[in-house]
Structure formats: C-alpha cells, structure tokens
N, C-alpha and C. Protein backbone atom coordinates (compact mmCIF):
# COMPACT_ATOMS: atom_id res chain seq x y z
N UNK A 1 -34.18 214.15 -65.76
CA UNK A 1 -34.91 215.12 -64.99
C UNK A 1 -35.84 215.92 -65.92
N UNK A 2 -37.37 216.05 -65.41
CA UNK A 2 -38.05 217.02 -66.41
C UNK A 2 -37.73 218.70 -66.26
N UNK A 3 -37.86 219.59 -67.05
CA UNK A 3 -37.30 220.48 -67.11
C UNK A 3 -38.61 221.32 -67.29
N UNK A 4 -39.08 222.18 -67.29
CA UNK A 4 -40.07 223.33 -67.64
C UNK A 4 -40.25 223.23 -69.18
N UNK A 5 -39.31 223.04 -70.13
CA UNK A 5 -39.26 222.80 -71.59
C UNK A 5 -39.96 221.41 -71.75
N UNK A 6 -39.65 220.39 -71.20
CA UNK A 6 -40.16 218.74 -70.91
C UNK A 6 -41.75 219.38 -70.61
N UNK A 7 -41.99 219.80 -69.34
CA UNK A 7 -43.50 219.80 -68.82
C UNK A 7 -44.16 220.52 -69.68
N UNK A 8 -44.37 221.45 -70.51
CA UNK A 8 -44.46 222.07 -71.43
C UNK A 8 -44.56 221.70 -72.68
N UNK A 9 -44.06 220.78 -73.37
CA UNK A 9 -44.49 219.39 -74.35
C UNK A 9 -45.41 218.70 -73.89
N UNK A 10 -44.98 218.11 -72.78
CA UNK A 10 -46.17 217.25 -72.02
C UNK A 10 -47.59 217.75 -71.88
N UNK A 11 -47.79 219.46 -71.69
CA UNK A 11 -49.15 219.48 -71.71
C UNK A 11 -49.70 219.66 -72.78
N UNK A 12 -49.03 219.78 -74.59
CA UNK A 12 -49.25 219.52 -75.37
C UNK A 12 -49.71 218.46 -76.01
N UNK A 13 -49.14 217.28 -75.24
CA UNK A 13 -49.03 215.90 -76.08
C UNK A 13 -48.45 215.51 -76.69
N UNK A 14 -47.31 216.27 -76.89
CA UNK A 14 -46.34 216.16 -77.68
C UNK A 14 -45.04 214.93 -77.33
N UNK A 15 -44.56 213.75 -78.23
CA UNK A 15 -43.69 213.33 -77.97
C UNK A 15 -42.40 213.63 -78.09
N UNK A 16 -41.47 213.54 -77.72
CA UNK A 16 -40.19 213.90 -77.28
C UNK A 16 -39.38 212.90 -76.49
N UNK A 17 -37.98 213.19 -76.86
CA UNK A 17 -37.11 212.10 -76.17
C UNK A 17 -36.11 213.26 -75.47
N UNK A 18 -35.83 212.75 -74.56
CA UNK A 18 -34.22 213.80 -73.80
C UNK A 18 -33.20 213.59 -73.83
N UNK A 19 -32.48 213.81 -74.12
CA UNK A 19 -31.00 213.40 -74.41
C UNK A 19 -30.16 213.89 -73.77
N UNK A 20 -29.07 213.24 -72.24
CA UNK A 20 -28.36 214.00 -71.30
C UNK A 20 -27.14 214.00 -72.24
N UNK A 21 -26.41 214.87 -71.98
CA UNK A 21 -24.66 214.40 -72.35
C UNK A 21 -23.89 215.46 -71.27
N UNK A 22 -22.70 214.81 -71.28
CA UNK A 22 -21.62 215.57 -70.32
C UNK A 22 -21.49 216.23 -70.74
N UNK A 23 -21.15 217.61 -69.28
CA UNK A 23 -21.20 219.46 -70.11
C UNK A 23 -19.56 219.08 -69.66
N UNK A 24 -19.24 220.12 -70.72
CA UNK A 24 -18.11 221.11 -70.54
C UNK A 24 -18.45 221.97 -70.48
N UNK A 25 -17.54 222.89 -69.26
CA UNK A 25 -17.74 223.60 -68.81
C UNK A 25 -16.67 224.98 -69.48
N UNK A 26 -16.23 224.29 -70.70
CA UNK A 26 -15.68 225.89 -71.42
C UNK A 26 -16.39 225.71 -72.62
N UNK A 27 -17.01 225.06 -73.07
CA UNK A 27 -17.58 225.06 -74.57
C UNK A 27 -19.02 224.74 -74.67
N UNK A 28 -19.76 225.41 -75.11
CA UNK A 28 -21.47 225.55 -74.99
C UNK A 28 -21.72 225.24 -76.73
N UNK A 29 -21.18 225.12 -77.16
CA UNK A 29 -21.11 224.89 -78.98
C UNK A 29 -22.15 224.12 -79.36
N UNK A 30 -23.32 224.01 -80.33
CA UNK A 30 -23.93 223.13 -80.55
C UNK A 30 -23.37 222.12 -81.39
N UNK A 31 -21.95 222.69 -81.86
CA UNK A 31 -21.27 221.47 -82.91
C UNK A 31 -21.14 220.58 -81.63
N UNK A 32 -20.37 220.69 -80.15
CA UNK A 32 -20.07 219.92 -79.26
C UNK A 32 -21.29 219.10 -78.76
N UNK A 33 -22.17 219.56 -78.76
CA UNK A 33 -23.20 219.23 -77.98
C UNK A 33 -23.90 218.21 -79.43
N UNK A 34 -24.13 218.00 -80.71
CA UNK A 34 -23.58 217.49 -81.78
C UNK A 34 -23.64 216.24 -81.41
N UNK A 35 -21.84 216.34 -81.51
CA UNK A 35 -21.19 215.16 -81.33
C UNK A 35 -21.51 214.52 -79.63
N UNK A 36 -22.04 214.74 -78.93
CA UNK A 36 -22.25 214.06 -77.61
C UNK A 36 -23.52 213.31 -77.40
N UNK A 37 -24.55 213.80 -78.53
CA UNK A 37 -25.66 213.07 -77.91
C UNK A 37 -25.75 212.48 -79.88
N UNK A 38 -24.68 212.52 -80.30
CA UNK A 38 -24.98 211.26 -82.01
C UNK A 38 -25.87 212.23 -82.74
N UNK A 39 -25.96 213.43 -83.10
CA UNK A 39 -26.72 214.02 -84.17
C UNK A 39 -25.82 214.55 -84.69
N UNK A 40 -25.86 214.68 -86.38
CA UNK A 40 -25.30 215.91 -87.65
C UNK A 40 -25.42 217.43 -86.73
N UNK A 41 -24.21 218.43 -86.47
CA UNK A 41 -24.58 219.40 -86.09
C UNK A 41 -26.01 220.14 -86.60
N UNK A 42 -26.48 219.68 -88.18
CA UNK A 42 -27.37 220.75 -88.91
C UNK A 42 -28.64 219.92 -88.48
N UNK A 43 -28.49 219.17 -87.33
CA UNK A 43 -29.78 218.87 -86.78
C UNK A 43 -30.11 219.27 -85.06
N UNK A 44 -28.85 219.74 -85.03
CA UNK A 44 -28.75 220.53 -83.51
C UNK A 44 -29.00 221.95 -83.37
N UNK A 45 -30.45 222.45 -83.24
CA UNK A 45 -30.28 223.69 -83.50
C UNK A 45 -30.34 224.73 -82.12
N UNK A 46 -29.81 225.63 -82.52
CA UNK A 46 -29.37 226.78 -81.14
C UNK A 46 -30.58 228.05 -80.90
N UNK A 47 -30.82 228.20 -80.04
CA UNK A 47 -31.94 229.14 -79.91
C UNK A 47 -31.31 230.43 -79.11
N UNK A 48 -31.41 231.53 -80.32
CA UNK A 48 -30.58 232.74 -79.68
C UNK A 48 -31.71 233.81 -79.52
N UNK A 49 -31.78 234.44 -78.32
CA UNK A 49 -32.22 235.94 -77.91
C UNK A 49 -31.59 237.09 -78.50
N UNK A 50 -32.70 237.47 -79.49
CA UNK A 50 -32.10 238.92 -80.49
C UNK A 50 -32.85 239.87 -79.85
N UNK A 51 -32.70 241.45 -80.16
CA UNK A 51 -34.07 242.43 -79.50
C UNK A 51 -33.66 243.47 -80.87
N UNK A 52 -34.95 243.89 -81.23
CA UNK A 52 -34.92 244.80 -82.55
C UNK A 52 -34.53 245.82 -82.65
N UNK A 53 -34.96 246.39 -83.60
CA UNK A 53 -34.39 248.04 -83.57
C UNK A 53 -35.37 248.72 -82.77
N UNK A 54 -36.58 248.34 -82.78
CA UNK A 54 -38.02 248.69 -81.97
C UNK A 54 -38.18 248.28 -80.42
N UNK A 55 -36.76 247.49 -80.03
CA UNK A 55 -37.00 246.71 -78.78
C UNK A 55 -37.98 245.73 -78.51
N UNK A 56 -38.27 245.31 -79.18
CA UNK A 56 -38.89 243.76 -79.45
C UNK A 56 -38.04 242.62 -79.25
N UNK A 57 -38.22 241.89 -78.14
CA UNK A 57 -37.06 240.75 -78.14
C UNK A 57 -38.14 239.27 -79.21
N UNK A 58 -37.14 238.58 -79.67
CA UNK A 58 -37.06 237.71 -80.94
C UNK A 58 -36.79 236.29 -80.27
N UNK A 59 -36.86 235.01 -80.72
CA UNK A 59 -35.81 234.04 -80.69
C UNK A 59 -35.60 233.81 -82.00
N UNK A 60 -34.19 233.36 -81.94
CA UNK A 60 -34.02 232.64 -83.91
C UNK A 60 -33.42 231.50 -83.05
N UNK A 61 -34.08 230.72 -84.36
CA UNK A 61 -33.54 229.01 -84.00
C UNK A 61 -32.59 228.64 -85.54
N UNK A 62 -31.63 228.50 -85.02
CA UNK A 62 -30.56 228.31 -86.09
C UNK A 62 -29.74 226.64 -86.12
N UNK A 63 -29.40 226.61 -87.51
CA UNK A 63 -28.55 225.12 -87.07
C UNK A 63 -27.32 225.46 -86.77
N UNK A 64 -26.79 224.32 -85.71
CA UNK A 64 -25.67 224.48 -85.04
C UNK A 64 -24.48 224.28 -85.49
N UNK A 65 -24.16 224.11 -87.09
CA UNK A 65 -23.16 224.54 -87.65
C UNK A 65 -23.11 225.88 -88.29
N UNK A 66 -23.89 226.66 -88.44
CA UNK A 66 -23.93 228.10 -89.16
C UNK A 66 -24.17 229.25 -88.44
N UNK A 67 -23.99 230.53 -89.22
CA UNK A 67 -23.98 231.70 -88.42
C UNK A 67 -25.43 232.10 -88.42
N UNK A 68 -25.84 232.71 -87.52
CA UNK A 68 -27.09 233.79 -87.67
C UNK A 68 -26.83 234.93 -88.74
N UNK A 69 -28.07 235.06 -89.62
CA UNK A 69 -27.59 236.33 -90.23
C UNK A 69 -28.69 237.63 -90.07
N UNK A 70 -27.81 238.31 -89.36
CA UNK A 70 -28.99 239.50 -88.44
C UNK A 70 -30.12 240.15 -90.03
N UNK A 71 -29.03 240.38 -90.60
CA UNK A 71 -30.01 241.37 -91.63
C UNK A 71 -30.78 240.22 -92.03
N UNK A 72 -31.16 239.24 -92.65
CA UNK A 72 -32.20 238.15 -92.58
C UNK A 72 -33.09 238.11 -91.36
N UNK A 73 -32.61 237.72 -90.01
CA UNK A 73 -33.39 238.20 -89.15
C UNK A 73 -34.74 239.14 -88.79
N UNK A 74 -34.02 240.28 -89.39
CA UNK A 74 -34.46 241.60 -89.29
C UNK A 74 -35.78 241.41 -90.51
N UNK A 75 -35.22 241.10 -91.61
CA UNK A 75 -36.24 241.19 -93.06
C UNK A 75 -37.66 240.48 -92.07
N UNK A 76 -37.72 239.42 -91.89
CA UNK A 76 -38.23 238.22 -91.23
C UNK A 76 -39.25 238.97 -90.05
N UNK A 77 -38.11 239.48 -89.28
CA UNK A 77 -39.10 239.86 -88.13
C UNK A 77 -40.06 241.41 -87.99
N UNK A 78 -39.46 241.94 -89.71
CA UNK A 78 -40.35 243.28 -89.84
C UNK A 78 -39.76 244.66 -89.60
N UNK A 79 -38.39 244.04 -88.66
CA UNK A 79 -37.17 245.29 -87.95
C UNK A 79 -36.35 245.49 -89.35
N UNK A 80 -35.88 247.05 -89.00
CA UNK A 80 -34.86 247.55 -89.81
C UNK A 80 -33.17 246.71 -89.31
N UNK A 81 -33.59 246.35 -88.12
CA UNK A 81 -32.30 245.96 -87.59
C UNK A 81 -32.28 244.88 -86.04
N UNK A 82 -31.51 244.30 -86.30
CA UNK A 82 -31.56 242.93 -85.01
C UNK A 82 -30.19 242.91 -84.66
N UNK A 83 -29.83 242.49 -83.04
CA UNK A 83 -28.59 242.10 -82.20
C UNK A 83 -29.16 241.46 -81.45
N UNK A 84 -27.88 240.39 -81.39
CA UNK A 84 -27.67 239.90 -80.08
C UNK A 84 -28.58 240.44 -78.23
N UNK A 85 -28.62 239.52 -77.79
CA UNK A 85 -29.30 240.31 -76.27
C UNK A 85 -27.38 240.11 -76.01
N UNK A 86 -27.56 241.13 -74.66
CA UNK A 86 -26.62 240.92 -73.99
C UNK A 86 -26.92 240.00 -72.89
N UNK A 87 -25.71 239.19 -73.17
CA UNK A 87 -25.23 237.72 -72.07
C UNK A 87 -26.30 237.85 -70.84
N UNK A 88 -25.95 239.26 -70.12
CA UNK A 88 -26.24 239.18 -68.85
C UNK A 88 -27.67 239.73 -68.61
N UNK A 89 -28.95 239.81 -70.19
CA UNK A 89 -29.90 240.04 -70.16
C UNK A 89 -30.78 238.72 -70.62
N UNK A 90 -30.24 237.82 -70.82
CA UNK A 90 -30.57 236.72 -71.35
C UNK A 90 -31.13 235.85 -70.18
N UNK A 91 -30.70 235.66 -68.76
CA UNK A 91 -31.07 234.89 -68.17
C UNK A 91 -32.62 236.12 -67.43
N UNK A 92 -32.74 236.83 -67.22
CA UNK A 92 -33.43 237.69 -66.44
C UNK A 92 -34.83 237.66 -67.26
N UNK A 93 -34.83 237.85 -68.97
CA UNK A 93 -35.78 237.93 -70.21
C UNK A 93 -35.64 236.54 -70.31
N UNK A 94 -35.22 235.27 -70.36
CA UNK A 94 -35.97 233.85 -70.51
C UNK A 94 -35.90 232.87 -69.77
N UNK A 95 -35.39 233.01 -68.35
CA UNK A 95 -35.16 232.63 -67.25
C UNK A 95 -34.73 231.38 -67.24
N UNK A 96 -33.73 231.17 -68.56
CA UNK A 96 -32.57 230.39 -69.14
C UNK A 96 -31.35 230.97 -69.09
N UNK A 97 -30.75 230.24 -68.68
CA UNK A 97 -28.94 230.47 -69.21
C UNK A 97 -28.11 230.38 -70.24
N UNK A 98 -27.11 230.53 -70.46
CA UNK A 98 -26.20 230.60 -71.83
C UNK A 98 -25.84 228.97 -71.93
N UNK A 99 -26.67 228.32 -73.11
CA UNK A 99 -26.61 227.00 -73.36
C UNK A 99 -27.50 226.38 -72.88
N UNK A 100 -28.22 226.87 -71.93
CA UNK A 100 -29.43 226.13 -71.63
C UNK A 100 -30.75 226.86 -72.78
N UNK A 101 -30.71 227.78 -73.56
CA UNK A 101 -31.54 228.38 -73.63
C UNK A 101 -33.00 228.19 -74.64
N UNK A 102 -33.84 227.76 -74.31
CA UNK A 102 -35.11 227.23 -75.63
C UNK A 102 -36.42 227.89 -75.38
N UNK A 103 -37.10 228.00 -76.39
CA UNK A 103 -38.60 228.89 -76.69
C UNK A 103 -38.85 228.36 -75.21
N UNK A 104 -39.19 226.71 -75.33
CA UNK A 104 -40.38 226.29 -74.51
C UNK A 104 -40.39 226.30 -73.39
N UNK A 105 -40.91 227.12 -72.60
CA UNK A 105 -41.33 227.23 -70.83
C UNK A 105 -40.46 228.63 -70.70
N UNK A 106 -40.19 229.22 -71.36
CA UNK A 106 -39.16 230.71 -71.45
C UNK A 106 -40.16 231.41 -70.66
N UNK A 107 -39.52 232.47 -69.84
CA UNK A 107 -40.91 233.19 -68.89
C UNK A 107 -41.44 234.27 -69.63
N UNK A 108 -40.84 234.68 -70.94
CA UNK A 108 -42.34 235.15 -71.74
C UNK A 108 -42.53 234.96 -73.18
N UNK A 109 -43.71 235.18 -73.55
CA UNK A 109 -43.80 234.16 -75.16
C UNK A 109 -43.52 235.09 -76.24
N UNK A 110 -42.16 234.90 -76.71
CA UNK A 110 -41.60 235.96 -77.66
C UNK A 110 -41.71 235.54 -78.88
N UNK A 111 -41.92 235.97 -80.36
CA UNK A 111 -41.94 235.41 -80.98
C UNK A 111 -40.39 234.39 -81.92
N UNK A 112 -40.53 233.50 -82.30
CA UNK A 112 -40.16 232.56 -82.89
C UNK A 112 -39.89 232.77 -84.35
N UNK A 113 -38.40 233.25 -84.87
CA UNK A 113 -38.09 232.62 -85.61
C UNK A 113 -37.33 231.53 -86.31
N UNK A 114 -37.20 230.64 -87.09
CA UNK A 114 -36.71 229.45 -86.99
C UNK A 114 -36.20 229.24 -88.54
N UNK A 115 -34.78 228.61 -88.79
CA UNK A 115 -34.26 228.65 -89.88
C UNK A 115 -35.32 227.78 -90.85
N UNK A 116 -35.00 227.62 -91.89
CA UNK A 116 -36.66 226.65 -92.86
C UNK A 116 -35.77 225.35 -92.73
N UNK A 117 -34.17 225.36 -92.75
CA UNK A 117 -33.64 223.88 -92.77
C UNK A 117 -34.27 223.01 -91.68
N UNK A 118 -34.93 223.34 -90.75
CA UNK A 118 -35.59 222.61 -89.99
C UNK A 118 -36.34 221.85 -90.26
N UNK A 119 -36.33 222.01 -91.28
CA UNK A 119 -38.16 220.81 -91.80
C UNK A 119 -37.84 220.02 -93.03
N UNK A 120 -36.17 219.99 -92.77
CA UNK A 120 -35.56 218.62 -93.88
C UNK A 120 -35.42 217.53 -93.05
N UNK A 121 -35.39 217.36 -91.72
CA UNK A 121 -34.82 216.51 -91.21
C UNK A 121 -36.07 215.68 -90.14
N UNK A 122 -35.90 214.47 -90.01
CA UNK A 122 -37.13 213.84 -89.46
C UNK A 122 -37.16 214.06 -88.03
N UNK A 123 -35.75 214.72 -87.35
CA UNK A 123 -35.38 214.73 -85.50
C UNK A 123 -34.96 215.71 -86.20
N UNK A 124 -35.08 216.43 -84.89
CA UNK A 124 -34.06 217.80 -84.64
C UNK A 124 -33.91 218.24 -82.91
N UNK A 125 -32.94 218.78 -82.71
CA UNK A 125 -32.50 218.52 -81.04
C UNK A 125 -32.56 220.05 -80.75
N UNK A 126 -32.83 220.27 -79.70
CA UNK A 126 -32.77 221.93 -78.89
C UNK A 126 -32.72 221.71 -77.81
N UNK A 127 -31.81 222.76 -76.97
CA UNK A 127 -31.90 222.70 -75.51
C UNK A 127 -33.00 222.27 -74.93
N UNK A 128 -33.03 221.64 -73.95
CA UNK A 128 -33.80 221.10 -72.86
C UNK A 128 -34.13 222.52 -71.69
N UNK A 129 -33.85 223.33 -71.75
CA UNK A 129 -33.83 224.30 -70.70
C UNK A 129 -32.29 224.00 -70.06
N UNK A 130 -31.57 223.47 -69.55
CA UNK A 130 -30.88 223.54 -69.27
C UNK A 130 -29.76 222.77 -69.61
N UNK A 131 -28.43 223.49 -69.51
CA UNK A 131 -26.84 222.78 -69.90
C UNK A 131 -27.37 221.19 -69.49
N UNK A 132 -26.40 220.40 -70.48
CA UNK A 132 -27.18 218.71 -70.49
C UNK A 132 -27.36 218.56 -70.95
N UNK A 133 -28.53 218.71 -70.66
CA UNK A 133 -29.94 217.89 -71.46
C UNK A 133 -30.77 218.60 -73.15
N UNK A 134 -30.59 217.84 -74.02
CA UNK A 134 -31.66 218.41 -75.17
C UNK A 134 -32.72 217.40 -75.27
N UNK A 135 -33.62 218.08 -75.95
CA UNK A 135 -35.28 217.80 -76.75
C UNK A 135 -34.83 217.11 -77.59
N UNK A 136 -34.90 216.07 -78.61
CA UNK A 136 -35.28 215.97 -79.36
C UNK A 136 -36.59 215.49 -79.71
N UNK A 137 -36.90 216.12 -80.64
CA UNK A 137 -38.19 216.10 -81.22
C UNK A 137 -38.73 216.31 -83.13
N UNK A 138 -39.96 216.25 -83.58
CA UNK A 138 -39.65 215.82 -85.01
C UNK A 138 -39.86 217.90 -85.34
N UNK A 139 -39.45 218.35 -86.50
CA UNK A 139 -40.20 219.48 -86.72
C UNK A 139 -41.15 219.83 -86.11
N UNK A 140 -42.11 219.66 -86.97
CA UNK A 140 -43.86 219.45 -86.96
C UNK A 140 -43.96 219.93 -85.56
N UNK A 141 -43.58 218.81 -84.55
CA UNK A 141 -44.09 218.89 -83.25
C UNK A 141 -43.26 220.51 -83.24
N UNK A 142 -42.48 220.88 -83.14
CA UNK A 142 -41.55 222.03 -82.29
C UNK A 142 -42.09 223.13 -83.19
N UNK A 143 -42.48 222.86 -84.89
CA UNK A 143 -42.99 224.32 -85.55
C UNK A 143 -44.53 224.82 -84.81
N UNK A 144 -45.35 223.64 -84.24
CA UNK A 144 -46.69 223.44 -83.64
C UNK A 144 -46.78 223.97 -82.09
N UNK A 145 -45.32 223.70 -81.39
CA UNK A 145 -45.50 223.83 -79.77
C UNK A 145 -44.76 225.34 -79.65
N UNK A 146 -43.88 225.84 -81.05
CA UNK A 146 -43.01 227.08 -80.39
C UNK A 146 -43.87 228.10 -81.51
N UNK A 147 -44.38 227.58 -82.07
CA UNK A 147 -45.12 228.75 -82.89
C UNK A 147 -44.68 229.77 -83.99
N UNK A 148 -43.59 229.05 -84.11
CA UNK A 148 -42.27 228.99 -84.82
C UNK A 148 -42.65 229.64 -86.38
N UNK A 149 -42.48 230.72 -86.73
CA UNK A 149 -41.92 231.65 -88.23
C UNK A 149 -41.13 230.95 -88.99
N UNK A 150 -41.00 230.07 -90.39
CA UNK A 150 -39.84 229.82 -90.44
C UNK A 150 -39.38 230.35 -91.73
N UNK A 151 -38.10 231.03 -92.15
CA UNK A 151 -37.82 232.01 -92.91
C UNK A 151 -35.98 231.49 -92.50
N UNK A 152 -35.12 231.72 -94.09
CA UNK A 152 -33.92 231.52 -94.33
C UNK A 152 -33.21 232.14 -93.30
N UNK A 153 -32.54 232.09 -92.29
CA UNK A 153 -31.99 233.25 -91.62
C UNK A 153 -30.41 232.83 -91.17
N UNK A 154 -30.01 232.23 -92.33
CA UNK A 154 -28.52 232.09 -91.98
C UNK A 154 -27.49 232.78 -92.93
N UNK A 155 -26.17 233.00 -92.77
CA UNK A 155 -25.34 233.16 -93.38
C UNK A 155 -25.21 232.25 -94.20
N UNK A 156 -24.21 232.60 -96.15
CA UNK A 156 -24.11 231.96 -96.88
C UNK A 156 -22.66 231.34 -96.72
N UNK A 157 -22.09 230.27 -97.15
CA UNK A 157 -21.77 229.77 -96.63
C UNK A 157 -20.48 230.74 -98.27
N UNK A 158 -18.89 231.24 -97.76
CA UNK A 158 -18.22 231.78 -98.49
C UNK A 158 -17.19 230.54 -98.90
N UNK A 159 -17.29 230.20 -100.07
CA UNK A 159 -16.67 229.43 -100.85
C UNK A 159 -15.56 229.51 -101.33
C-alpha cells in the first residue's frame, strides 16, 4: 500500500523499496522491526519527535540499536536543551503514530536531524508512515528528500 511517505518520494523521483513485516502489537522496537524485514538494527533507523527549550519541535533520526543523546541533540539543533514530545502530542504535530513515525509526508516540515552513521551504509530503512511497512532507501536519497542535518547524536556506548 502507498503511504503519504511512498507518494512523497515519488514526487521526488526518488527510488525506494517497501518492506511489509508483521506488527506486534506490544513491541514497536526498531531492533524488532530489524530482524523482520533482514536488516543490521544500525541500518534501521527510528525517527523521534523532540521540542526544544525554545519550543521548536525537531526530528532526530537515530539507529535502531542506540540511545538518543538529548544534550548532542540540543548542541546540533542550537537549543540549550531537547525532550522527548509527549506520546499523545506526537500523532496531532506529525499526523503519525508511535512506530509509524517518519520526516516524509509529516503534516509539517520540521527540521531534520539525523545521526552521521547514516552515510556508512549503502540501504537504510525508516518507517513507511505507518506500523508495517518501512522505506528502504540509499542515504543520499533520504539526506536529499528529508533535508536532513547530519551531526553525532547518539549515546556512547559504556564499556
């Protein structure tokens, strides 16, 4: 099924493949979602709604084995400080749901930041707009169609 994220490549020109997999309906994980459609989690990346210290809402695109790291965030996006949106502000501000949620076709154009590990890998997968279905697509195309910042913004990994 095309999705608003799909039609939205398409008027780019952009190629892209979709990838369905069976939801569970208790786990939204991009490690799960991972293993269902055959990618390395650190090529599954998650697109989270932050809002600043200024009230500026954000996306960070992170890989789906690691944490967000707000104070990186924040450096990145110019804020003294970044959180989470709340759950139940998330669908209303990108007229996505929890696990469905991606830049492309979002109902308004927020800016984009995106981890730099993104541009090691030749595919990389993001929600489709909705639970299901993901994008995959190469970098390039997704740093070109989301307009995408890209700056370190993860946690280090404690050894």
């Amino acid at each position: 099924m095309k999705t608003n994220a799909a039609r939205y490549l398409d008027s780019l020109g952009i190629h892209y493949e979709l990838r369905d997999y069976a939801l569970d309906t208790e786990d939204f994980s991009a490690i799960l979602v991972a293993e269902k459609i055959g990618m390395p989690p650190e090529q599954v990346f998650k697109t989270l709604l932050c809002v600043t210290s200024d009230k500026e809402h954000v996306f960070a695109v992170v890989p789906g084995n690691v944490e967000l790291d707000f104070k990186k965030l924040a450096h990145a996006a110019g804020a003294r400080k970044v959180e989470m949106v709340s759950l139940k502000d998330v669908q209303p501000l990108t007229g996505y749901i929890r696990g469905g949620v991606t830049v492309f076709g979002a109902k308004k154009d927020f800016p984009v930041y995106a981890d730099e590990t993104l541009e090691l890998f030749d595919l990389i997968s993001v929600s489709a707009g909705i639970r299901g279905t993901q994008i995959v697509l190469s970098p390039a195309d997704y740093i070109r169609a989301s307009h995408a910042n890209l700056a370190d913004l993860t946690k280090e990994h404690a050894s």
